[in-house]
Protein backbone atom coordinates (compact mmCIF):
# COMPACT_ATOMS: atom_id res chain seq x y z
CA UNK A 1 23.06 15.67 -70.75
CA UNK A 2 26.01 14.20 -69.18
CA UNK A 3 27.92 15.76 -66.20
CA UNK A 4 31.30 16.12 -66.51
CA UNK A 5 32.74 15.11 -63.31
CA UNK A 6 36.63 15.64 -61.74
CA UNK A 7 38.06 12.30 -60.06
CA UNK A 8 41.32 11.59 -58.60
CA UNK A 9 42.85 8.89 -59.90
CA UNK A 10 42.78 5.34 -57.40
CA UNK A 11 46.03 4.39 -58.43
CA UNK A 12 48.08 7.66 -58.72
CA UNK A 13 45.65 10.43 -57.07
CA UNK A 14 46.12 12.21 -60.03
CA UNK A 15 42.99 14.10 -61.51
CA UNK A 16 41.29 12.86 -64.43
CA UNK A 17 37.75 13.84 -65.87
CA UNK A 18 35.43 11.56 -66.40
CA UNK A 19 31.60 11.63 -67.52
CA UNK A 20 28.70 10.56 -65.69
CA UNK A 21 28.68 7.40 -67.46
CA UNK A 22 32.00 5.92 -67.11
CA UNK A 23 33.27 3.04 -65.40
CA UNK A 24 35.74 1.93 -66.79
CA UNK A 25 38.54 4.48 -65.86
CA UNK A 26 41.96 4.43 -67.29
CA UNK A 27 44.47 6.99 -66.07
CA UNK A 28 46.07 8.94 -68.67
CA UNK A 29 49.40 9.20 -66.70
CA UNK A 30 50.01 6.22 -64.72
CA UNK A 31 48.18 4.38 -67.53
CA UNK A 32 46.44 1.86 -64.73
CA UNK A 33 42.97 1.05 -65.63
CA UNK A 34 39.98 0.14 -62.47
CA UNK A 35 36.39 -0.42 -62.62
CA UNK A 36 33.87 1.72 -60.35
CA UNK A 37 31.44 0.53 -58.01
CA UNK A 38 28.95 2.47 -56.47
CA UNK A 39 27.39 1.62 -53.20
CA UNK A 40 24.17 3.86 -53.78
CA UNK A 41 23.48 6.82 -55.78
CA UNK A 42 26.59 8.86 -56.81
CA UNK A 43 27.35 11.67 -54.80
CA UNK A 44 28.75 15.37 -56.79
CA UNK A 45 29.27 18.73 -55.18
CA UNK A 46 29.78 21.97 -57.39
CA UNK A 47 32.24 24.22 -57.16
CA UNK A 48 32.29 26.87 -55.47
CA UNK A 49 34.41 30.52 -54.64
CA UNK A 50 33.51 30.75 -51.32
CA UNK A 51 35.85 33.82 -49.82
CA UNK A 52 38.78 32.89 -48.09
CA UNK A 53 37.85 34.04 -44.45
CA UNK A 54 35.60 31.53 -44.64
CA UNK A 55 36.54 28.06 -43.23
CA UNK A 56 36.16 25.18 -45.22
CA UNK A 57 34.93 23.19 -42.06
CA UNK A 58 32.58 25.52 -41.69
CA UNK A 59 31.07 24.86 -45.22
CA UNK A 60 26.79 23.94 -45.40
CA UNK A 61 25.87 21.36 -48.30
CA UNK A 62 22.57 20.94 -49.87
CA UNK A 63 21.41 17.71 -51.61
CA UNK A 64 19.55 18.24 -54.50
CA UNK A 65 18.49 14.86 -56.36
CA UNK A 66 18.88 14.10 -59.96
CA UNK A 67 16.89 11.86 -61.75
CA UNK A 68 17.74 10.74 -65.71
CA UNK A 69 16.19 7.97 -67.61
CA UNK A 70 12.98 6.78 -70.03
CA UNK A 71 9.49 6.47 -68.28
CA UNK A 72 7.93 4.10 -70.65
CA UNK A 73 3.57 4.27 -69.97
CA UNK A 74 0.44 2.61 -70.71
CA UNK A 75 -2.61 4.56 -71.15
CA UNK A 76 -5.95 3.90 -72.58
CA UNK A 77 -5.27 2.32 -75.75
CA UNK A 78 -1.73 3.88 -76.11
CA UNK A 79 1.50 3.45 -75.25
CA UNK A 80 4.15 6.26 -74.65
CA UNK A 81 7.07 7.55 -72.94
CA UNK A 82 9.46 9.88 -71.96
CA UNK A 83 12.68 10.90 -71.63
CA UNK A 84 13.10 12.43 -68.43
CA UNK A 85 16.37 14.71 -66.62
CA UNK A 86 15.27 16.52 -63.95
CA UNK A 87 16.92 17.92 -60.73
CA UNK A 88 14.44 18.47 -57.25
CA UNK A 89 15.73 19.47 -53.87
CA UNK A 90 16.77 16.83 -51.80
CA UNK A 91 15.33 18.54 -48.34
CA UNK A 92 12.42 20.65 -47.38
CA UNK A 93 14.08 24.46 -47.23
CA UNK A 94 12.26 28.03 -47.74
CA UNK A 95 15.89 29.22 -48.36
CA UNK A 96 17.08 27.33 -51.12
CA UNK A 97 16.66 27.48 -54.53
CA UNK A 98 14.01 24.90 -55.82
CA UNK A 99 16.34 23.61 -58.47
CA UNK A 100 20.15 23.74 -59.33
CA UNK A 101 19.06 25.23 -63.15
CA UNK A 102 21.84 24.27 -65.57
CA UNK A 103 24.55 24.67 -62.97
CA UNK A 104 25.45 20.84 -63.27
CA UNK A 105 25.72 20.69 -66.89
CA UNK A 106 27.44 24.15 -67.34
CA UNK A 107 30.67 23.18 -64.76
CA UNK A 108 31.98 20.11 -63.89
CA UNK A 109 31.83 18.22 -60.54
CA UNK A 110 33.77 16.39 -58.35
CA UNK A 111 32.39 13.10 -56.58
CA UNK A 112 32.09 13.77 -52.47
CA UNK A 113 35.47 12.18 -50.94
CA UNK A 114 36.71 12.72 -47.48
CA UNK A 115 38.55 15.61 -48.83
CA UNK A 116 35.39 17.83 -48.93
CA UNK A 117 35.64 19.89 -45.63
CA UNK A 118 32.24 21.04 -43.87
CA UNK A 119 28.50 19.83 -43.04
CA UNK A 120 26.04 17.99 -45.24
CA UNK A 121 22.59 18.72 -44.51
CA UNK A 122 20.64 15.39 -44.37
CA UNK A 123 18.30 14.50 -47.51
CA UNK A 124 14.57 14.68 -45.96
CA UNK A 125 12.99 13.60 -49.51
CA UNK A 126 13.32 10.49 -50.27
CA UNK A 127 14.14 9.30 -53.96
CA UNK A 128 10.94 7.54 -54.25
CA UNK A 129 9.23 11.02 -53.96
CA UNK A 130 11.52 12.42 -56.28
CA UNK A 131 10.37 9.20 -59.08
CA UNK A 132 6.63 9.75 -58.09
CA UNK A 133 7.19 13.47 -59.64
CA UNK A 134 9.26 12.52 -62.56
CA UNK A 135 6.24 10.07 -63.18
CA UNK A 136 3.99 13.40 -62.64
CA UNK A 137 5.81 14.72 -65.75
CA UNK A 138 4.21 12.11 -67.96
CA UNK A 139 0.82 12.64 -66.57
CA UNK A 140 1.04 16.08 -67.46
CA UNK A 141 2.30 14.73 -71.08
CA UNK A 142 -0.79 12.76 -71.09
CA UNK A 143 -3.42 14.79 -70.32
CA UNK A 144 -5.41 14.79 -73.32
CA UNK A 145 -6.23 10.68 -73.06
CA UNK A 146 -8.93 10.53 -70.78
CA UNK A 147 -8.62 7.08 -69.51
CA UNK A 148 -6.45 5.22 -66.59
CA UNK A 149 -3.14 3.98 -66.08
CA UNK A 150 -2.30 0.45 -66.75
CA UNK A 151 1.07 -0.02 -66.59
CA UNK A 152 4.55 2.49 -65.99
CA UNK A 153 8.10 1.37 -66.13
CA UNK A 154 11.49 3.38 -65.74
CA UNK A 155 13.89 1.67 -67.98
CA UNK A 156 17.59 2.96 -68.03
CA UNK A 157 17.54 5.47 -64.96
CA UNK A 158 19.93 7.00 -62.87
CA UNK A 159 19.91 8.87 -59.57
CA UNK A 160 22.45 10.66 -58.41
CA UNK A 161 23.00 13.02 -55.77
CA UNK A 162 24.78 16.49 -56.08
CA UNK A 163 25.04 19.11 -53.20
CA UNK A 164 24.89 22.63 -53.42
CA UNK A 165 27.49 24.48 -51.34
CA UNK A 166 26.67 26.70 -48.85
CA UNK A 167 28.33 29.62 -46.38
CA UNK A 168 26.83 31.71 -43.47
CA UNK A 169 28.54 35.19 -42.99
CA UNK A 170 27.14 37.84 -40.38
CA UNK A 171 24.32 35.09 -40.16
CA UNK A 172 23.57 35.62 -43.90
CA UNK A 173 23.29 32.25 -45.55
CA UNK A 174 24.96 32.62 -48.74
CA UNK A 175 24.93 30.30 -52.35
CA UNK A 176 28.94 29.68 -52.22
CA UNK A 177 28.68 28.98 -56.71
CA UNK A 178 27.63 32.41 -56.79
CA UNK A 179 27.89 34.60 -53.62
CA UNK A 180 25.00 36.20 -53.32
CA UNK A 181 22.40 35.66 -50.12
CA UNK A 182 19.62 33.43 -49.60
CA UNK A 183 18.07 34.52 -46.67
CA UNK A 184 18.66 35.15 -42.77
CA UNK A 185 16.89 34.36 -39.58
CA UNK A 186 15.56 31.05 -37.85
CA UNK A 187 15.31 28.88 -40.87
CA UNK A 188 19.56 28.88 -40.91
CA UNK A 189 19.36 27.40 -37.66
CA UNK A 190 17.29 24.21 -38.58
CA UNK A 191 19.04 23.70 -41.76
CA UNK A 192 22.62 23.71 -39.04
CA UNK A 193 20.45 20.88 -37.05
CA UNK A 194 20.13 18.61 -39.43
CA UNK A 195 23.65 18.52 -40.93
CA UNK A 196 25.69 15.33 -40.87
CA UNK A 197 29.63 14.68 -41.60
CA UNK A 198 30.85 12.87 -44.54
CA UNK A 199 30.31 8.75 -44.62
CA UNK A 200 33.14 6.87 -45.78
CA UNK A 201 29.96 4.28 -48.07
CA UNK A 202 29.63 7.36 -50.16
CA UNK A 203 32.62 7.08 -51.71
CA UNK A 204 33.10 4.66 -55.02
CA UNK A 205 35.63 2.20 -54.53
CA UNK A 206 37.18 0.52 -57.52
CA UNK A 207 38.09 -2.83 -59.05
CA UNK A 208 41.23 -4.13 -60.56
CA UNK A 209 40.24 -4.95 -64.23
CA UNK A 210 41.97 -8.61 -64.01
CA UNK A 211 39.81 -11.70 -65.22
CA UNK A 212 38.86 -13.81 -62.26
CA UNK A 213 39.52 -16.91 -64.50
CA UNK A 214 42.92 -16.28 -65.92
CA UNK A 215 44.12 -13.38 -64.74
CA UNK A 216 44.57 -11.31 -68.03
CA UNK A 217 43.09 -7.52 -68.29
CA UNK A 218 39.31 -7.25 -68.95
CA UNK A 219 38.46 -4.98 -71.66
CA UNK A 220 35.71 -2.40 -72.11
CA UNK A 221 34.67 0.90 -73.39
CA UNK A 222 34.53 3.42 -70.75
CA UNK A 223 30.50 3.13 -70.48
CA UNK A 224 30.98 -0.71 -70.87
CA UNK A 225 29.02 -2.47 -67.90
CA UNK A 226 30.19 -5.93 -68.98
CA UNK A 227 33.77 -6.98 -69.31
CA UNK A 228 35.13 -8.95 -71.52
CA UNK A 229 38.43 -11.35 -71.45
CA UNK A 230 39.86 -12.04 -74.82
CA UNK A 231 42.33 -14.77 -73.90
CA UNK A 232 39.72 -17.21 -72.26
CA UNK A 233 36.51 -15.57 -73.68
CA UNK A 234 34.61 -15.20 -70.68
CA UNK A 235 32.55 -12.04 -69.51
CA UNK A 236 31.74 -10.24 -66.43
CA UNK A 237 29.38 -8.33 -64.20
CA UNK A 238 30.14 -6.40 -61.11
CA UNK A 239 28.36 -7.70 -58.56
CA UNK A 240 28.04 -7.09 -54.53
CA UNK A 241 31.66 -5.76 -55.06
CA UNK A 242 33.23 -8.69 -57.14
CA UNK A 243 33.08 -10.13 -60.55
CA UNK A 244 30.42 -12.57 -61.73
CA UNK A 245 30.69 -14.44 -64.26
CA UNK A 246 27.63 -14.20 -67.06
CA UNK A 247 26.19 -16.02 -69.83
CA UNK A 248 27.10 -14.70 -73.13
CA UNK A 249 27.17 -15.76 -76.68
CA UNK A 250 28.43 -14.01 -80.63
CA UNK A 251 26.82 -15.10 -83.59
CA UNK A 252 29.43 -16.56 -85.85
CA UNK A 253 29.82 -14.57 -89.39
CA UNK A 254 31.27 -15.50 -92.84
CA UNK A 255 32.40 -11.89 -93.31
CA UNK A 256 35.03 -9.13 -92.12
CA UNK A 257 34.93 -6.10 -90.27
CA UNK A 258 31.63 -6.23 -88.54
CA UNK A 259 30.57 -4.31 -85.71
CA UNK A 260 28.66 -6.44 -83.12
CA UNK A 261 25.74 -5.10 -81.04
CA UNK A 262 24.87 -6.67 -77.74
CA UNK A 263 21.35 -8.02 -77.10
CA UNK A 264 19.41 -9.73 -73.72
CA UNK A 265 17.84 -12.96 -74.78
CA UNK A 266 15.52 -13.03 -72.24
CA UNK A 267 13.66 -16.77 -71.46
CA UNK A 268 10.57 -16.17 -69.63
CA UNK A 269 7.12 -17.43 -68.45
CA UNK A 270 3.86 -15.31 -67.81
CA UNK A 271 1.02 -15.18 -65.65
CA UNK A 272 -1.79 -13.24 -65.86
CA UNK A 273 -1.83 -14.12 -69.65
CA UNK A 274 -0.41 -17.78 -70.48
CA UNK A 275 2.44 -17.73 -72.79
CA UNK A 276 4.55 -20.82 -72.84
CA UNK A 277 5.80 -20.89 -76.00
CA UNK A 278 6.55 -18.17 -79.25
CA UNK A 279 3.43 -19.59 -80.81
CA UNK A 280 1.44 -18.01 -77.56
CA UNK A 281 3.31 -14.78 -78.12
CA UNK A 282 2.74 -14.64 -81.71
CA UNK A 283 -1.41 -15.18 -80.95
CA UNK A 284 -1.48 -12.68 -78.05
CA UNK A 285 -0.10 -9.71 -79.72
CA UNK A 286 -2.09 -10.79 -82.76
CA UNK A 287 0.68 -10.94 -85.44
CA UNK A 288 -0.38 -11.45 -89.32
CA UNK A 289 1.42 -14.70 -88.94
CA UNK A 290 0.59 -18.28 -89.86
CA UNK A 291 1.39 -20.15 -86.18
CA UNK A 292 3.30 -23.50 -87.64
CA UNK A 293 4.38 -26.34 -85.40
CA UNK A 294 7.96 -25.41 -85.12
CA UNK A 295 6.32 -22.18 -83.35
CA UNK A 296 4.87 -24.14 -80.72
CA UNK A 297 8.09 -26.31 -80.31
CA UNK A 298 10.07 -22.83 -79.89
CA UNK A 299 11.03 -21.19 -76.20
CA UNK A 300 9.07 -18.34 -75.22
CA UNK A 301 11.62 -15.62 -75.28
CA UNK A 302 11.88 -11.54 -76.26
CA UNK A 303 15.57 -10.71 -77.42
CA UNK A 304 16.15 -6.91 -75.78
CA UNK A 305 18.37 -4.31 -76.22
CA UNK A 306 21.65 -4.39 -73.60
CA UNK A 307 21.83 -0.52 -74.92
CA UNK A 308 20.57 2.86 -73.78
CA UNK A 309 19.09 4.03 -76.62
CA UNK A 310 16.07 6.59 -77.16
CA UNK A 311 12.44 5.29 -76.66
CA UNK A 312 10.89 4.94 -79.21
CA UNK A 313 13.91 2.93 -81.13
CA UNK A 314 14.44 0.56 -78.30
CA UNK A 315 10.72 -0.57 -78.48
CA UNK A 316 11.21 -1.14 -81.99
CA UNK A 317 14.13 -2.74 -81.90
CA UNK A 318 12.66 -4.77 -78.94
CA UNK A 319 9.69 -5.85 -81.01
CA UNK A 320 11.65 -6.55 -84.45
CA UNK A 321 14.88 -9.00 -82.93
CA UNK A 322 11.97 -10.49 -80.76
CA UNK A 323 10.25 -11.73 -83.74
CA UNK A 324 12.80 -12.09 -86.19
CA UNK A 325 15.28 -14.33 -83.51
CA UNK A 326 14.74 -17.97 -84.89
CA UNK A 327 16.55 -16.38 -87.83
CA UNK A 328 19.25 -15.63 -85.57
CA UNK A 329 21.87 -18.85 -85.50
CA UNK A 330 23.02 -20.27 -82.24
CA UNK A 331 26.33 -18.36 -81.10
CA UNK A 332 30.00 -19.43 -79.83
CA UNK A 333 32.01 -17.80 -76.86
CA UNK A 334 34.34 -15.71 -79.10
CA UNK A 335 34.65 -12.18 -78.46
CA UNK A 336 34.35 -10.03 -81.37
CA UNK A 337 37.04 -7.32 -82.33
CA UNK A 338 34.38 -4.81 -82.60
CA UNK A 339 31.88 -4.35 -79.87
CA UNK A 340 29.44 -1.89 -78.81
CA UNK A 341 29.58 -1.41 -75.03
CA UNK A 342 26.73 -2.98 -72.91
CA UNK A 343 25.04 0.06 -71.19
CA UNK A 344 21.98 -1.79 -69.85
CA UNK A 345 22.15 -4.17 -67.50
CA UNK A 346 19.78 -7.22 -67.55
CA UNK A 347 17.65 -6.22 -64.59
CA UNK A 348 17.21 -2.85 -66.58
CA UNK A 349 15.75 -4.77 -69.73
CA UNK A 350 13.47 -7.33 -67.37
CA UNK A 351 11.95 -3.72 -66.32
CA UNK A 352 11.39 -3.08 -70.44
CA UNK A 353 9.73 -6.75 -70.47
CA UNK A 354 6.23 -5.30 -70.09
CA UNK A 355 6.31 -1.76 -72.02
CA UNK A 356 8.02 -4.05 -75.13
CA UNK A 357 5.18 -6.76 -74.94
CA UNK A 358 2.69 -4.11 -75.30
CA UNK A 359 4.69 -2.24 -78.12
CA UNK A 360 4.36 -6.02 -80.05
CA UNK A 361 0.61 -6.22 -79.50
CA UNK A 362 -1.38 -4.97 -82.86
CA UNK A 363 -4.74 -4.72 -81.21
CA UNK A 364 -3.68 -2.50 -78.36
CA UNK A 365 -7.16 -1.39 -76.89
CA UNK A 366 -7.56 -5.20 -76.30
CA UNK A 367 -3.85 -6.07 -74.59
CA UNK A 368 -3.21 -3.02 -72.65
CA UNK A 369 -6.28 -3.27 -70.08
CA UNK A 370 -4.97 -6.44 -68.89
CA UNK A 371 -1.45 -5.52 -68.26
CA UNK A 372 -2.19 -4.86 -64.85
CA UNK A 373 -1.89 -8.51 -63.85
CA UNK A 374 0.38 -9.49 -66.44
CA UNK A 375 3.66 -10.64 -64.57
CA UNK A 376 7.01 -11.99 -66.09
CA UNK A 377 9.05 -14.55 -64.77
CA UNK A 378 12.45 -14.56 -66.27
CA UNK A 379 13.73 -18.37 -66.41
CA UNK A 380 17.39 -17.65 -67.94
CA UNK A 381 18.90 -14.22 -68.99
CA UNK A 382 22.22 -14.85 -71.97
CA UNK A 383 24.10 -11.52 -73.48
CA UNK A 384 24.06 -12.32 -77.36
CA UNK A 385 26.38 -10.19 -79.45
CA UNK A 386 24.74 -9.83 -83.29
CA UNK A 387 26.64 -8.86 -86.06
CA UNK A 388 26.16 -5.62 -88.05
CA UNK A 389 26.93 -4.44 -91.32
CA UNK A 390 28.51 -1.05 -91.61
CA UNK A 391 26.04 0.73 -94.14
CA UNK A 392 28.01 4.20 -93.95
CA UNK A 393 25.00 5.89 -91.88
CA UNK A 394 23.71 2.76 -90.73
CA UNK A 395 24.38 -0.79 -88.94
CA UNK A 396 22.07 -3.22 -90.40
CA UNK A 397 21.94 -6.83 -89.14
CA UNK A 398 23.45 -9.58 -91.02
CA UNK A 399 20.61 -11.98 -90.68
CA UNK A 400 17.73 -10.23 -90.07
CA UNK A 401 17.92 -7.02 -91.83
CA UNK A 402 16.59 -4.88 -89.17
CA UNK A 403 18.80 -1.62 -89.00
CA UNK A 404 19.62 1.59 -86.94
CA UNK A 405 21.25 4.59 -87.24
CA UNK A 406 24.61 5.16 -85.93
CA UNK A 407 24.05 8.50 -84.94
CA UNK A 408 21.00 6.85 -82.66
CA UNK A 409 23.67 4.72 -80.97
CA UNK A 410 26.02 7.73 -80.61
CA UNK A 411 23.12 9.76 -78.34
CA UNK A 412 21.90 6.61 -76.24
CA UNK A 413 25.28 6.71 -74.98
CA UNK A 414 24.51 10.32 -73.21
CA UNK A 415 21.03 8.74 -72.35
């Protein structure tokens, strides 16, 4: 689920809500519109009704980490995954409650700003630990196949950070979201020792939404991690703070109204197992294909998702464009008037490169063993945008056929 999160506006202070997702904010009264960048994991506090003799300076905060995303695995002769929200504490504390429940989804937040008054006790777990047990979650899931591990991938994930407030009164320590006690004694002293004050790289800071080439406004859904400029068709990343510039393409179409869907074409080069070409591809995974010459001739390259979208539909969509792409025309540098917002960035589907490769394979009791020592090495990396029919309940692609449901598409976007 998403959080729904309080922000003040960067351009008028004015408070807005946002969702967990968004970046591209546009302020509903001064109508100015910035893109977010995050140095790190986002940082949220919950409310809290803390009584009023109690100073806000004098406020305790507790991390507690959040991780949300798919945990795609390999084991034995299958391949699963899992899709994974879970909230851990942040710090080693006897006092505090082990996890912040539903609190996060049932109120909104605010993001930590300079504003917030008081002491944040320093995060003592590290967010590797807190991956390592979100992994633990699909062991559990996979109990039942007695064999090992070959291969895990977290495709899609955030981490974010949201504090719990906390109060001490007559040397009670206190939950401020609900007033009632945690505990007394020595253990309040030691959280107090390890409390820090607020670091100005916390905060988000925010980008006009002007194209570095031309100076015209970007445009972009409020999940949309790509911008796009419609008067000299480029498109754009955040990167280190900045626009970059990216490689995109939409394939040209004879008809009306279409809504576009944006793919990774993803050129690559393996080790481990020698692919060079599609015609190496096509006789590793062991497709009931006839290899002909113009397979050999053709670019070894898998044609991803640049969508959040559940599991077990982004594998198959994964394996199906992958296949079907030298049906696929070459594209033009034309933005389309209907576009699905990129919410996966490119490193996030050179992660999926692996767990897709073994979804392809027929024979999987033969591929998966050797996936250990399988490694990719992406050679070029272009956003495609492919045209879709509107089919009422479904988008079906113009030239391959291959379809998916819109309400699919409407959940990946709380993914």
């Amino acid at each position: 689920m998403d959080l729904t999160i309080h922000q003040n506006c960067p351009s008028c202070g004015a408070e807005i809500e946002l969702s967990e997702a968004d970046r591209v904010i546009r302020c509903p009264y001064c109508d100015v519109q910035n893109f977010m960048v995050t140095r790190g994991p986002l940082r949220f506090v919950l409310p809290d009704k803390a009584p009023d003799h109690i100073r806000r300076e004098d406020m305790l905060y507790a991390p507690y980490l959040r991780f949300k995303g798919n945990i795609y695995y390999c084991k034995g002769k299958h391949l699963k995954y899992k899709v994974v929200d879970t909230t851990q504490q942040g710090l080693q504390g006897s006092l505090l409650p082990h996890s912040l429940g539903l609190r996060p989804q049932a109120m909104p937040v605010s993001l930590v700003t300079d504003e917030v008054n008081g002491h944040f006790l320093r995060q003592t777990i590290k967010a590797k630990a807190l991956l390592e047990r979100a992994a633990l979650l699909t062991v559990i899931d996979s109990e039942n196949i007695k064999a090992p591990f070959y291969h895990r991938a977290y495709v899609g994930e955030t981490l974010s950070c949201i504090y719990l407030p906390l109060y001490i009164d007559q040397e009670v320590l206190y939950d401020a979201v609900t007033n009632t006690a945690l505990g007394q004694g020595d253990a309040i002293e030691k959280l107090q020792a390890h409390s820090m004050q607020y670091k100005s790289s916390w905060a988000p800071h925010f980008l006009a939404t002007l194209c570095p080439h031309c100076g015209d406004s970007l445009t972009g859904a409020r999940d949309n991690l790509i911008l796009n400029c419609r008067n000299c068709h480029s498109s754009w990343e955040e990167k280190q703070g900045g626009f970059q510039r990216i490689k995109w393409n939409s394939v040209e179409t004879a008809f009306k109204e279409m809504y576009y869907l944006p793919f990774w074409k993803l050129s690559v080069r393996t080790s481990g197992i020698e692919m060079k070409s599609f015609a190496d591809f096509l006789r590793v995974t062991n497709q009931p294909l006839v290899i002909q010459g113009w397979h050999r001739e053709r670019e070894l390259s898998f044609l991803l998702p640049a969508f959040k979208v559940r599991p077990s539909t982004f594998l198959r969509l994964g394996k199906n464009m992958t296949l079907a792409q030298a049906r696929i025309p070459h594209g033009e540098q034309q933005v389309p008037v209907k576009l699905h917002p990129v919410t996966l960035l490119r490193k996030e589907a050179i992660q999926a490169l692996k767990s897709v490769f073994a979804g392809s394979a027929l024979n999987k009791r033969k591929l998966l063993p050797k996936l250990p020592h399988v490694r990719f090495q992406t050679l070029d990396a272009n956003l495609t945008y492919l045209p879709f029919f509107d089919k009422g309940h479904d988008y079906v692609q113009e030239q391959t056929g291959i379809s998916i449901a819109k309400s699919v598409l409407h959940f990946g976007r709380k993914l």
